[in-house]
PDB file of N, CA and C in Angstrom:
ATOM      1  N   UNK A   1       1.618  10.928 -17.157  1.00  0.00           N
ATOM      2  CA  UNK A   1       1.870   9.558 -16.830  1.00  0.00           C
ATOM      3  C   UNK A   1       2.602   9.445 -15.498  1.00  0.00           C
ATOM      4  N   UNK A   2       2.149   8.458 -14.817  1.00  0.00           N
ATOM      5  CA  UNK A   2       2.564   8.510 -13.651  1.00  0.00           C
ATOM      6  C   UNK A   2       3.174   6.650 -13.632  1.00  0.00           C
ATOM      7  N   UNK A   3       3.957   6.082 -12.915  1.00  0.00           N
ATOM      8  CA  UNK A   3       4.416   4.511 -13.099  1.00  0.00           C
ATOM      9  C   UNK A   3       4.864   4.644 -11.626  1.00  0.00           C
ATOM     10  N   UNK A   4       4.348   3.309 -11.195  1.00  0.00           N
ATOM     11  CA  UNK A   4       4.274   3.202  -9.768  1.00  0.00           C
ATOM     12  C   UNK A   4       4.874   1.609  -9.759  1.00  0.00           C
ATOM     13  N   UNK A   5       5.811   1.443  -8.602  1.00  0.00           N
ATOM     14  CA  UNK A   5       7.039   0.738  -8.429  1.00  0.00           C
ATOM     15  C   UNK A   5       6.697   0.121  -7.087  1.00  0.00           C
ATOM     16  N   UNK A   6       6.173  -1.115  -6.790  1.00  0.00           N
ATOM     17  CA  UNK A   6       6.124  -1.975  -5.067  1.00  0.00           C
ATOM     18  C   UNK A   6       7.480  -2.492  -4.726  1.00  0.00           C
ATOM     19  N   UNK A   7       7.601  -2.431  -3.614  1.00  0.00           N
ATOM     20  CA  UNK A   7       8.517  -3.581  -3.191  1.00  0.00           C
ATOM     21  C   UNK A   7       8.605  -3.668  -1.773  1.00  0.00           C
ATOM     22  N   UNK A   8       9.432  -4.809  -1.566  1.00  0.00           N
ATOM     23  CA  UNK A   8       9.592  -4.931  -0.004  1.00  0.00           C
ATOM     24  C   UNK A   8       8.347  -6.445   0.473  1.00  0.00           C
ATOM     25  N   UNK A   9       7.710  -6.793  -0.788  1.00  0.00           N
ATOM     26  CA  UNK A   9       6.830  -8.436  -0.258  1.00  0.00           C
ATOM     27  C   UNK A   9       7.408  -9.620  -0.096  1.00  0.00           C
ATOM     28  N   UNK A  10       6.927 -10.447   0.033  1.00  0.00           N
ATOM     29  CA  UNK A  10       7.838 -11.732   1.150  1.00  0.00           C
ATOM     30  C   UNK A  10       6.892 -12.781   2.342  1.00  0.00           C
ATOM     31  N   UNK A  11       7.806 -13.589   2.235  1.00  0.00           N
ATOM     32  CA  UNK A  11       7.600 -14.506   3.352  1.00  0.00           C
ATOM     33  C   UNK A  11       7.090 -14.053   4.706  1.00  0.00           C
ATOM     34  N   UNK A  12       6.409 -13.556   5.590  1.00  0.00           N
ATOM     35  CA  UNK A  12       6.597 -13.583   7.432  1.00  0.00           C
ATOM     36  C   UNK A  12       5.946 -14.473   7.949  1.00  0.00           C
ATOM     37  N   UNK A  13       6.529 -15.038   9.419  1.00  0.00           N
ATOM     38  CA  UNK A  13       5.765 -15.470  10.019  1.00  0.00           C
ATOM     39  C   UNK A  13       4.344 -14.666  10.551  1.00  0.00           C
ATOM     40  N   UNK A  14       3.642 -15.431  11.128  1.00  0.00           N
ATOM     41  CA  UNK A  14       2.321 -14.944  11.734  1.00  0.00           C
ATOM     42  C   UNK A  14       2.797 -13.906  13.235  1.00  0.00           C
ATOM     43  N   UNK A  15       2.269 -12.856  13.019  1.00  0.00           N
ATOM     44  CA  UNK A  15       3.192 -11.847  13.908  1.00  0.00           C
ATOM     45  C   UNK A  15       3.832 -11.413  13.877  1.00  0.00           C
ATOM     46  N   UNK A  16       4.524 -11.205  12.595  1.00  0.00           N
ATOM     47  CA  UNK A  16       5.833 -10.798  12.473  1.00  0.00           C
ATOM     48  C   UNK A  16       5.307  -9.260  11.904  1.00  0.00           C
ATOM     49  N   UNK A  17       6.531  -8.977  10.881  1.00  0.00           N
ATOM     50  CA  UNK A  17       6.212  -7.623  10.689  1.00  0.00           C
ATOM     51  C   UNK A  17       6.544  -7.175   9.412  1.00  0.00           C
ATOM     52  N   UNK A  18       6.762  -6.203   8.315  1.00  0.00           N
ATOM     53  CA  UNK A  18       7.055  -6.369   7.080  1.00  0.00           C
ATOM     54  C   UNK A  18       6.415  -4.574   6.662  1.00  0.00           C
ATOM     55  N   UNK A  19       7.417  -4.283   5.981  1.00  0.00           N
ATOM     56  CA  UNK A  19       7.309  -2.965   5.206  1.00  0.00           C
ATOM     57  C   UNK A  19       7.613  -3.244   3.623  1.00  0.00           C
ATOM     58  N   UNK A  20       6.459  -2.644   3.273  1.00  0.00           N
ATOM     59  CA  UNK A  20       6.100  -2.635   1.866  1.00  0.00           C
ATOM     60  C   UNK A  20       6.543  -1.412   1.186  1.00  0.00           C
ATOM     61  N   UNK A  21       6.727  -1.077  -0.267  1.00  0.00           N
ATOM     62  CA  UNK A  21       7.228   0.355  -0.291  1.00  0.00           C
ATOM     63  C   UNK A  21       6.289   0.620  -1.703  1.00  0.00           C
ATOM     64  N   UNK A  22       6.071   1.877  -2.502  1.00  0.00           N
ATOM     65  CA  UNK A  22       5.475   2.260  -3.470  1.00  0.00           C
ATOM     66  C   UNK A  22       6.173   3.177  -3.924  1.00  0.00           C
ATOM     67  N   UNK A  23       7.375   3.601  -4.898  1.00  0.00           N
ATOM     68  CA  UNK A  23       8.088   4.453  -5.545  1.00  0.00           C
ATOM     69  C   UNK A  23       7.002   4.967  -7.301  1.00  0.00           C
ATOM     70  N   UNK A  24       6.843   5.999  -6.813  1.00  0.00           N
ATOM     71  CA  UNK A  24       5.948   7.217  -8.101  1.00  0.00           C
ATOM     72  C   UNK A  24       6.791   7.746  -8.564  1.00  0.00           C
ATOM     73  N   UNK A  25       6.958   7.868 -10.077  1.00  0.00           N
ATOM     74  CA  UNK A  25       7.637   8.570 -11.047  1.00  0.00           C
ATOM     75  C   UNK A  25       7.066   9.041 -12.552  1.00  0.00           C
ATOM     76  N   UNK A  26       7.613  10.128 -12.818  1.00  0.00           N
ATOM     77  CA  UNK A  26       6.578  10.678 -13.833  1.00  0.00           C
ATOM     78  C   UNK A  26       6.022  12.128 -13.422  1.00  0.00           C
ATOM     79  N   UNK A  27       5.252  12.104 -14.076  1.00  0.00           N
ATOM     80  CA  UNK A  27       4.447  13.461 -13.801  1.00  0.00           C
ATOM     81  C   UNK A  27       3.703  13.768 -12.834  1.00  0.00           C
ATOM     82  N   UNK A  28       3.704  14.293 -11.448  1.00  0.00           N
ATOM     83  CA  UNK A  28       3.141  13.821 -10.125  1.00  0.00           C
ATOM     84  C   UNK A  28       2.736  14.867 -10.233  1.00  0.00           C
ATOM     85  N   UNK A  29       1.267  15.696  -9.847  1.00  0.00           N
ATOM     86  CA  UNK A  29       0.532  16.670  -9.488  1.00  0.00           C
ATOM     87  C   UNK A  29       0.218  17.005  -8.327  1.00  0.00           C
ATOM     88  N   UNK A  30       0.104  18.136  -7.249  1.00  0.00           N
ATOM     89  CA  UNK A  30      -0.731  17.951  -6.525  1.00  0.00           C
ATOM     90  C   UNK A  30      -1.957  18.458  -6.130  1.00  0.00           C
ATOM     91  N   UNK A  31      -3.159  18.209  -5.455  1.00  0.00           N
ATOM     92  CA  UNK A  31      -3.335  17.605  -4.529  1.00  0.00           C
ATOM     93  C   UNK A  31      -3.560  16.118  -5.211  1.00  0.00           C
ATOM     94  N   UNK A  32      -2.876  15.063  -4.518  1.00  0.00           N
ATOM     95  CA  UNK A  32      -3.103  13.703  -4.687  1.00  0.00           C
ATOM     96  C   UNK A  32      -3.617  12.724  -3.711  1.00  0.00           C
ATOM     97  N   UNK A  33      -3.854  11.671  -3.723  1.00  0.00           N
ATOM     98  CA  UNK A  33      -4.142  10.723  -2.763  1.00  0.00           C
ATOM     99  C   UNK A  33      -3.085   8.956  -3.370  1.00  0.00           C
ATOM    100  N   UNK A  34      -2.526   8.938  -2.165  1.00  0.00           N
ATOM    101  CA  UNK A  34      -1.830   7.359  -2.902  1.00  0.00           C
ATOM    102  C   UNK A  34      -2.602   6.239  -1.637  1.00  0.00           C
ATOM    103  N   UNK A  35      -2.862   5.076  -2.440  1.00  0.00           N
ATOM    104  CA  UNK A  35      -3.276   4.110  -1.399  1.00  0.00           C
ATOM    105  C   UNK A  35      -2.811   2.813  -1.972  1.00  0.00           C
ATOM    106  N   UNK A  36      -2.859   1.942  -0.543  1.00  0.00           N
ATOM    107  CA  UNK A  36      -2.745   0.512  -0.925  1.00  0.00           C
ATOM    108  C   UNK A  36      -4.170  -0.075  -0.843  1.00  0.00           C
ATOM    109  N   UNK A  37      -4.163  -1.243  -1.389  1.00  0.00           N
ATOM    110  CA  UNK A  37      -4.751  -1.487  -1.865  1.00  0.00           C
ATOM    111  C   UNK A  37      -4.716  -3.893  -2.055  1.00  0.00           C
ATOM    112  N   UNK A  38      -5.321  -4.250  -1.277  1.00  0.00           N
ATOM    113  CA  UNK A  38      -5.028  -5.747  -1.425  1.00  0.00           C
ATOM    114  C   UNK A  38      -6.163  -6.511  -2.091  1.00  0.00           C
ATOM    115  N   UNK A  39      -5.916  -7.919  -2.609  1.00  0.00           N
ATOM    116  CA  UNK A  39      -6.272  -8.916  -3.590  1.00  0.00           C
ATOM    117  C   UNK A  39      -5.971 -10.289  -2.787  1.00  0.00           C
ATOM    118  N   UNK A  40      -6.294 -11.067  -2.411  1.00  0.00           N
ATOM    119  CA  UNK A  40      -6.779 -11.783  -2.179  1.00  0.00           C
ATOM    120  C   UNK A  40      -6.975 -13.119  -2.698  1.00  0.00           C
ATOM    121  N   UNK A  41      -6.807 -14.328  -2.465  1.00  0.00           N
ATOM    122  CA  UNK A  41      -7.004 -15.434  -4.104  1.00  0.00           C
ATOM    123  C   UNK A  41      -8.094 -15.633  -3.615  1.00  0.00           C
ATOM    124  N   UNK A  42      -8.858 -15.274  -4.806  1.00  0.00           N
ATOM    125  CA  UNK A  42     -10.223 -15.554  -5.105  1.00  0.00           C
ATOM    126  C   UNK A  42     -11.443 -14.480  -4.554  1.00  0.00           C
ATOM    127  N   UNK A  43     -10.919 -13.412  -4.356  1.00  0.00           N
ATOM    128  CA  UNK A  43     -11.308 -12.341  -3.513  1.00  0.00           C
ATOM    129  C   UNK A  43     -11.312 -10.732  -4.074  1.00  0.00           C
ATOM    130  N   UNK A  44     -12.392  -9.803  -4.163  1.00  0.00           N
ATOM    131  CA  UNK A  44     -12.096  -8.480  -4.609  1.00  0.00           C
ATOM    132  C   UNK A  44     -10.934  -7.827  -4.306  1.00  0.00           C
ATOM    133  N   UNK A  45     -10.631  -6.926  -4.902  1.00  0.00           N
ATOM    134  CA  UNK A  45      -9.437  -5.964  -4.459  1.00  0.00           C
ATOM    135  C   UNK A  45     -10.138  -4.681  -3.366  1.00  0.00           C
ATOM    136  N   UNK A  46      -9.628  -4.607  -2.272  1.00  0.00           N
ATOM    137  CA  UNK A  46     -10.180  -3.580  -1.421  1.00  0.00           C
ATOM    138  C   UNK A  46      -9.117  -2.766  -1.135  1.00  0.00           C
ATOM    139  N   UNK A  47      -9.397  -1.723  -0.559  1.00  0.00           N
ATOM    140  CA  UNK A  47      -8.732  -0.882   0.037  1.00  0.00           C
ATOM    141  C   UNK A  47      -8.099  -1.156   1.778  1.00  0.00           C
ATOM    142  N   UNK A  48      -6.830  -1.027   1.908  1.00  0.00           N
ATOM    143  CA  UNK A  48      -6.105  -1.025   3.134  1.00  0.00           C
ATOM    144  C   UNK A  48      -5.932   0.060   3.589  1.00  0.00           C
ATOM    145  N   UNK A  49      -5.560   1.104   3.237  1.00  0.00           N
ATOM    146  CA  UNK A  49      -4.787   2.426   3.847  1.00  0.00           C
ATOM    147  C   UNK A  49      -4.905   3.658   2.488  1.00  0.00           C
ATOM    148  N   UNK A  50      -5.493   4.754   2.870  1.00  0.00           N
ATOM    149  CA  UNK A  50      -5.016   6.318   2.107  1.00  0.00           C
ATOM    150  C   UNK A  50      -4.374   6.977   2.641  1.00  0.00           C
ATOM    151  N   UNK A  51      -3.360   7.746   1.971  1.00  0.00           N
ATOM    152  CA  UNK A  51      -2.910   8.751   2.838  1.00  0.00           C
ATOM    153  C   UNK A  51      -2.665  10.313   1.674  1.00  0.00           C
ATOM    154  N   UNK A  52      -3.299  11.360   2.214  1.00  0.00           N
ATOM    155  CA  UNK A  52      -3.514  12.433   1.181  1.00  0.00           C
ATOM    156  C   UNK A  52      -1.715  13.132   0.843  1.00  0.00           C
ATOM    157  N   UNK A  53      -1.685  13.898  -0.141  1.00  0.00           N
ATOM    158  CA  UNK A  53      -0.621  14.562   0.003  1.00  0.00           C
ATOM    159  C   UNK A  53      -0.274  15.773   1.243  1.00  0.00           C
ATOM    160  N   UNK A  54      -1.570  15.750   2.004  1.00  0.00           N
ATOM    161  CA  UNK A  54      -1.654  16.783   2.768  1.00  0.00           C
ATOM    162  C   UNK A  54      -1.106  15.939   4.072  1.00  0.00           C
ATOM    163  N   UNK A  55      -1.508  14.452   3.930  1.00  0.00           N
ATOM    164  CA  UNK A  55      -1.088  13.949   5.398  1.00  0.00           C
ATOM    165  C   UNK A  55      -2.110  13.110   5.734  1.00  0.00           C
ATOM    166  N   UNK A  56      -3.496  13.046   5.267  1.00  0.00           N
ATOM    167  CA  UNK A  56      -4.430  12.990   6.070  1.00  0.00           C
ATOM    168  C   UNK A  56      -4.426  11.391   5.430  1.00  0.00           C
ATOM    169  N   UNK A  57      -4.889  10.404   6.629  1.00  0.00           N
ATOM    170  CA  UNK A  57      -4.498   8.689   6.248  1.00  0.00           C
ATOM    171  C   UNK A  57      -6.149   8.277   6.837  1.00  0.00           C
ATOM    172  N   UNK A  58      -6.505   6.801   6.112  1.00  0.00           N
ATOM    173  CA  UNK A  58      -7.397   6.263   6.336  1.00  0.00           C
ATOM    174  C   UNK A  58      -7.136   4.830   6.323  1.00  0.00           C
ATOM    175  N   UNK A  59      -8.257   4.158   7.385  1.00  0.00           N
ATOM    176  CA  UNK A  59      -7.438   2.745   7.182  1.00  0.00           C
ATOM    177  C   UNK A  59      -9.000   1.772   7.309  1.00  0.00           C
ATOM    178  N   UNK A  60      -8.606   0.080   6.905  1.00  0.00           N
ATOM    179  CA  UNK A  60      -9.432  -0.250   6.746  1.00  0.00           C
ATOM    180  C   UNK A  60      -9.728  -0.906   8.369  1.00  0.00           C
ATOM    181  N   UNK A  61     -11.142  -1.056   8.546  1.00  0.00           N
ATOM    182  CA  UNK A  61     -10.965  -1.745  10.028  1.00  0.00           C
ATOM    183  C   UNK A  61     -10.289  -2.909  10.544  1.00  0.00           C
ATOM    184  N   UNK A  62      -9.993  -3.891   9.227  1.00  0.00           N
ATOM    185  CA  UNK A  62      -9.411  -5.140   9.553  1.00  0.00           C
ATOM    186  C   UNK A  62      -8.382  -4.633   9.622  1.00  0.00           C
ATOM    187  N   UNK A  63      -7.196  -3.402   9.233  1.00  0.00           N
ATOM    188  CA  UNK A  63      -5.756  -3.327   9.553  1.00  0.00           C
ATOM    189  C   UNK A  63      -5.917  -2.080  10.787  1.00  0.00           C
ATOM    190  N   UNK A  64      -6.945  -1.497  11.125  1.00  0.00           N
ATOM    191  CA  UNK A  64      -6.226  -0.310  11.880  1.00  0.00           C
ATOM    192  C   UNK A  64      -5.882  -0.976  13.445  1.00  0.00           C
ATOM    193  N   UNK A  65      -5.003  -0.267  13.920  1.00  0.00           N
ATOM    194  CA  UNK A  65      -4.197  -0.748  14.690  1.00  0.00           C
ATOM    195  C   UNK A  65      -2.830  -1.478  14.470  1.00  0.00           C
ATOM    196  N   UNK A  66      -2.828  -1.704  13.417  1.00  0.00           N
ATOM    197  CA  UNK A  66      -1.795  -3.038  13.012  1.00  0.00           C
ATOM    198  C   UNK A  66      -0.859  -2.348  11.796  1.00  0.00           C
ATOM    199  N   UNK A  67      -1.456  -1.680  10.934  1.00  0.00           N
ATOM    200  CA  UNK A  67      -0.525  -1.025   9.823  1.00  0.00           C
ATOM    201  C   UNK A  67      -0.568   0.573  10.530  1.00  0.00           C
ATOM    202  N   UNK A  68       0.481   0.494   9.369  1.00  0.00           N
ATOM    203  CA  UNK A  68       0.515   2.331   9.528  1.00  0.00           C
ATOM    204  C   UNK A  68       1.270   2.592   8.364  1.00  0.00           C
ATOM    205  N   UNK A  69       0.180   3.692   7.418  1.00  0.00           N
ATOM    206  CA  UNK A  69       0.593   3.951   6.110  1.00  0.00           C
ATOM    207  C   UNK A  69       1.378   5.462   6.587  1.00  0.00           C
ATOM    208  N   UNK A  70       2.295   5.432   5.465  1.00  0.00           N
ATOM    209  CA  UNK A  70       2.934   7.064   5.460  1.00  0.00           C
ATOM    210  C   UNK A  70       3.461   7.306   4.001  1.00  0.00           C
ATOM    211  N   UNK A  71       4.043   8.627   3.801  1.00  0.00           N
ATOM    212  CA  UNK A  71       4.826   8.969   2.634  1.00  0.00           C
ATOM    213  C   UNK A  71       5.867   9.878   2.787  1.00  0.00           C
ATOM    214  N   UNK A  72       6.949   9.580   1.983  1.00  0.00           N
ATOM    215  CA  UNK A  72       7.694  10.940   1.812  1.00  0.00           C
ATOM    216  C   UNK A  72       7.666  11.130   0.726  1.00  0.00           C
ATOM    217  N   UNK A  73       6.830  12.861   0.656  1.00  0.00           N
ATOM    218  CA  UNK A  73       6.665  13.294  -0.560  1.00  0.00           C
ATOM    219  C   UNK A  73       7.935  13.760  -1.417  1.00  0.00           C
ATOM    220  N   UNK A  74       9.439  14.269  -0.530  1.00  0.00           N
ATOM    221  CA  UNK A  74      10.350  14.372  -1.472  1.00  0.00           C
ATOM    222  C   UNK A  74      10.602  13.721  -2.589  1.00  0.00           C
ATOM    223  N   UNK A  75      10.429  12.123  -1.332  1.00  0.00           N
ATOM    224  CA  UNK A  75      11.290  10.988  -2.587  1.00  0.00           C
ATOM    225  C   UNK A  75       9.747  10.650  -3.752  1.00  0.00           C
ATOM    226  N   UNK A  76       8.253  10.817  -3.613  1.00  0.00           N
ATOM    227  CA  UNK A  76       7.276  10.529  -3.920  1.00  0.00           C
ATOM    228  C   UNK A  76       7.301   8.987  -3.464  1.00  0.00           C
ATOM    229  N   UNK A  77       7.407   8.895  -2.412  1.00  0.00           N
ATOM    230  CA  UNK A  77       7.373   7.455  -2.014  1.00  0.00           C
ATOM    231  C   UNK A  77       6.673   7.452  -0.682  1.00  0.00           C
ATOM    232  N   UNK A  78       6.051   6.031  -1.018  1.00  0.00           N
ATOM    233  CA  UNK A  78       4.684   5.724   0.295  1.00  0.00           C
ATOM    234  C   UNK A  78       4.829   4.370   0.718  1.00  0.00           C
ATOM    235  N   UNK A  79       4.609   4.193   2.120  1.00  0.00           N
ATOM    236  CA  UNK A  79       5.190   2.970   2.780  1.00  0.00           C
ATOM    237  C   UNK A  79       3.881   2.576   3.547  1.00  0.00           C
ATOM    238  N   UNK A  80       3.724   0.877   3.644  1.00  0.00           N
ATOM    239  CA  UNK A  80       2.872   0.166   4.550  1.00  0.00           C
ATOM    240  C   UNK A  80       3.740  -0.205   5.847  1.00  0.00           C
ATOM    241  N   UNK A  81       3.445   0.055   6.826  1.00  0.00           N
ATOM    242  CA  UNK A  81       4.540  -0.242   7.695  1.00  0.00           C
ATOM    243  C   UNK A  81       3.362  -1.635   8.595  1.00  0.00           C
ATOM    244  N   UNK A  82       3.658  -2.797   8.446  1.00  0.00           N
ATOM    245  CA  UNK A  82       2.995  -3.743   8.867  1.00  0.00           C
ATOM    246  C   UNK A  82       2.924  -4.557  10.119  1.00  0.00           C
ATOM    247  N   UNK A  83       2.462  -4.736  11.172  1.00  0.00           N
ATOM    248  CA  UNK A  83       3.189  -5.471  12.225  1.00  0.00           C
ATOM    249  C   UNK A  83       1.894  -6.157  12.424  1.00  0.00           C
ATOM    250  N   UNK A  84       1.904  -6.988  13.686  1.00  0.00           N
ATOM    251  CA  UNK A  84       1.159  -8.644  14.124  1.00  0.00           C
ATOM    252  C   UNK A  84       0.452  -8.839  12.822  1.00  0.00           C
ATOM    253  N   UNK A  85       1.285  -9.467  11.696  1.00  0.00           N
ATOM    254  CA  UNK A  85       0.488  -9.893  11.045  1.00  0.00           C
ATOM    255  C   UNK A  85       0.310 -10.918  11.001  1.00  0.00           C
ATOM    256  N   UNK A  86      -1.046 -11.210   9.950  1.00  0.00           N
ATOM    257  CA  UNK A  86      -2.239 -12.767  10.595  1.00  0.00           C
ATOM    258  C   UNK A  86      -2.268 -13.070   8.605  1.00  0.00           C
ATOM    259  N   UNK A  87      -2.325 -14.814   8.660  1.00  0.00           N
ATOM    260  CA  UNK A  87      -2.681 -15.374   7.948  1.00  0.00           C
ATOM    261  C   UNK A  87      -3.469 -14.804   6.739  1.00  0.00           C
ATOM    262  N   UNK A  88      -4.475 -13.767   7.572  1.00  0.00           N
ATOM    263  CA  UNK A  88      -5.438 -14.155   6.470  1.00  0.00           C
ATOM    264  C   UNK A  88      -5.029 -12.494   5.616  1.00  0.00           C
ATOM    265  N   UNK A  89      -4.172 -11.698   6.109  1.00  0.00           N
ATOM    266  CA  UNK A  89      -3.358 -10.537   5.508  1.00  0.00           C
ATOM    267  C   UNK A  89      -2.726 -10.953   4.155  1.00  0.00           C
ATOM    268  N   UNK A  90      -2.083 -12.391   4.108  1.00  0.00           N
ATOM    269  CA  UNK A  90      -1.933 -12.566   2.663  1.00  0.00           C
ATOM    270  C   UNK A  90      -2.539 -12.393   1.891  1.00  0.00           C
ATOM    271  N   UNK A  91      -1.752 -11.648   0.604  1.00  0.00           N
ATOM    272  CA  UNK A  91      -2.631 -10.814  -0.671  1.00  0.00           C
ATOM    273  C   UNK A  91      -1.139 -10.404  -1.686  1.00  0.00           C
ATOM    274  N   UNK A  92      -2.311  -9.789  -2.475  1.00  0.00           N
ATOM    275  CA  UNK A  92      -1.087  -9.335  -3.504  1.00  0.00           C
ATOM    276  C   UNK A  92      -1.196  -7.716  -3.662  1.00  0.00           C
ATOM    277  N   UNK A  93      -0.491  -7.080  -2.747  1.00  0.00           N
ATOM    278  CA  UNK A  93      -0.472  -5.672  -2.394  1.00  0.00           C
ATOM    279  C   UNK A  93      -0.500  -4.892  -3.190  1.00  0.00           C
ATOM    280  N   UNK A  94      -1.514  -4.079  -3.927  1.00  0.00           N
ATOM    281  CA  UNK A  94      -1.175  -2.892  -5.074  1.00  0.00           C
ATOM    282  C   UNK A  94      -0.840  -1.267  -4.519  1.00  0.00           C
ATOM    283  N   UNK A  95      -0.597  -0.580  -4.864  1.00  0.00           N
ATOM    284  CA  UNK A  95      -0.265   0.676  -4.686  1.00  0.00           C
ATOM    285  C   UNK A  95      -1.031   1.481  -5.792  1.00  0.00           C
ATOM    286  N   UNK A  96      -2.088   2.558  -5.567  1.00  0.00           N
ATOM    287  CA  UNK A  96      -2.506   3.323  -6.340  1.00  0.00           C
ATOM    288  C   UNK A  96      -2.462   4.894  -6.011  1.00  0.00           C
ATOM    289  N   UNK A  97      -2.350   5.520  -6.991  1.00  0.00           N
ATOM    290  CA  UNK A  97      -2.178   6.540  -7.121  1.00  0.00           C
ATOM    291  C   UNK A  97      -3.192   7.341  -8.057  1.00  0.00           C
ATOM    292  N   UNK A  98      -3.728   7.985  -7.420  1.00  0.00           N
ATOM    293  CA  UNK A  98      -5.137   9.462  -7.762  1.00  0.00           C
ATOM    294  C   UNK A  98      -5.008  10.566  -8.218  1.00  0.00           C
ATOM    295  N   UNK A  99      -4.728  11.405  -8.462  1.00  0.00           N
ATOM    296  CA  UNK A  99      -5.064  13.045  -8.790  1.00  0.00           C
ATOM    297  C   UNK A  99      -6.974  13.258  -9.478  1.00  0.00           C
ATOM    298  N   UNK A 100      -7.163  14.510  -9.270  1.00  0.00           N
ATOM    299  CA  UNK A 100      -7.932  14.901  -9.534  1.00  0.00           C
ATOM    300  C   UNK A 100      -9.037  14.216 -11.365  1.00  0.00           C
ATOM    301  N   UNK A 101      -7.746  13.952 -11.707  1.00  0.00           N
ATOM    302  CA  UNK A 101      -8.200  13.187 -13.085  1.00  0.00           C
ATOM    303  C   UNK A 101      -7.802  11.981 -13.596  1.00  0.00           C
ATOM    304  N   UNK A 102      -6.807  11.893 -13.437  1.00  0.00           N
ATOM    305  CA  UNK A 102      -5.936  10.568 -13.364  1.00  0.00           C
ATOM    306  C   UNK A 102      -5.734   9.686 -11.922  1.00  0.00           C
ATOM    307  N   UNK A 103      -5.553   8.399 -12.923  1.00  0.00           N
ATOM    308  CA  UNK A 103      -5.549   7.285 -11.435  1.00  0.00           C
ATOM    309  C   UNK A 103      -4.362   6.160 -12.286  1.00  0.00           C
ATOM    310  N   UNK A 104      -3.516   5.863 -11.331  1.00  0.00           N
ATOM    311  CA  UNK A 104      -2.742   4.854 -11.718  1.00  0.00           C
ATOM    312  C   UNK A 104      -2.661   3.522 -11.092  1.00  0.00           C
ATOM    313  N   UNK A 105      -2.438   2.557 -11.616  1.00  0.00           N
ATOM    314  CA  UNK A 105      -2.086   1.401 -10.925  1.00  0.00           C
ATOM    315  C   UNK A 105      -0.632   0.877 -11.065  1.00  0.00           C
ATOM    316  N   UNK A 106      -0.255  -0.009  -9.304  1.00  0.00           N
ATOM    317  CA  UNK A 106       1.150  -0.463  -9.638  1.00  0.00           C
ATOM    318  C   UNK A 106       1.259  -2.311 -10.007  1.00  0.00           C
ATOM    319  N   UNK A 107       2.139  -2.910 -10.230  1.00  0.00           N
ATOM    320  CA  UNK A 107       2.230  -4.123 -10.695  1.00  0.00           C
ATOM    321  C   UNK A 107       1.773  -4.833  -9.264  1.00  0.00           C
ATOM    322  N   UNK A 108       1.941  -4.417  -7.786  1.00  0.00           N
ATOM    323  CA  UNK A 108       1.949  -5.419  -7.231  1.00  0.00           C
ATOM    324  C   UNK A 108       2.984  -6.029  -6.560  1.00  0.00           C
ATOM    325  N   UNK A 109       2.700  -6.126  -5.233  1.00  0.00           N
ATOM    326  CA  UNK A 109       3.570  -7.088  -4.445  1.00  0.00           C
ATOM    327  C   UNK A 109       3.040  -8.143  -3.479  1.00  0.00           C
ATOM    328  N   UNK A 110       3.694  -9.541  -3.516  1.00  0.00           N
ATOM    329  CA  UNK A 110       2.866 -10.677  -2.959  1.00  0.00           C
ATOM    330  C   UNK A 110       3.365 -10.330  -1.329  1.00  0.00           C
ATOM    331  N   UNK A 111       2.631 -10.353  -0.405  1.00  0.00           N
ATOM    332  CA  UNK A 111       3.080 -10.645   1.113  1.00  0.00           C
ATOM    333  C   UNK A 111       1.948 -11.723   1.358  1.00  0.00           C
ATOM    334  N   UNK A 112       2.775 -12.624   2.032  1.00  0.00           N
ATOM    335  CA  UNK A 112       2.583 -14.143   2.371  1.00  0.00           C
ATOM    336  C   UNK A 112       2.500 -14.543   4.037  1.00  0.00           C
ATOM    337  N   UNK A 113       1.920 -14.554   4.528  1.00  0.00           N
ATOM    338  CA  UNK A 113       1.813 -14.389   6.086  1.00  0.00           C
ATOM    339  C   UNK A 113       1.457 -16.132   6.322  1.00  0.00           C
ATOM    340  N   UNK A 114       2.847 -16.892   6.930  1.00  0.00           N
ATOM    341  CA  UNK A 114       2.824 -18.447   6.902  1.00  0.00           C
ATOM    342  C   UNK A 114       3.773 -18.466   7.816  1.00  0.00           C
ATOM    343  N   UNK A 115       3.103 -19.725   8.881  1.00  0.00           N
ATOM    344  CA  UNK A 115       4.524 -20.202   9.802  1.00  0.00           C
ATOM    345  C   UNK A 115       4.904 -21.566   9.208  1.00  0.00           C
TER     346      UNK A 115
END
């Protein structure tokens, strides 16, 4: 079992900037993959950012340039690091977590991009 913890969502203006966080606890294996993951009202859940336990990160075309995912594997914690963000970035941010057999989901965090 793995339980995965968001935080850090909120209010920004348009352009502004905002770090999201994902705290993993439990039984962590590796090799893993953790990603975020956004929702949308009224909209699928897609993928924003992977980043492997090895390092290796992927991003979606609407954020690259603009986010930058990372982790520290000590703490098992993985961060969206967010900047010029735009309107239409509002979502309700999930954090997931992979291993080879198992996949977890986290509750979620709202970021709200409004002037």
């Amino acid at each position: 079992q793995v339980q995965l913890e968001e935080s850090g969502g909120g209010l920004v203006q348009p352009g502004g900037s905002l770090r999201i966080s994902c705290a993993a606890s439990g039984s962590i294996f590796s090799p893993n993959t953790m990603a975020w993951y956004r929702q949308a009202a009224g909209k699928q859940r897609d993928l924003v950012a992977l980043i492997t336990s090895a390092g290796t990160t992927n991003y979606a075309d609407s954020v690259k340039g603009r986010f930058t995912i990372s982790r520290d594997n000590a703490k098992n914690t993985m961060y969206l690091e967010m900047n010029g963000l735009k309107p239409e970035d509002t979502a309700v941010y999930y954090c997931n977590f992979r291993e080879a057999i198992r996949s977890f989901w986290g509750q979620g965090t709202q970021v709200t991009v409004s002037s």
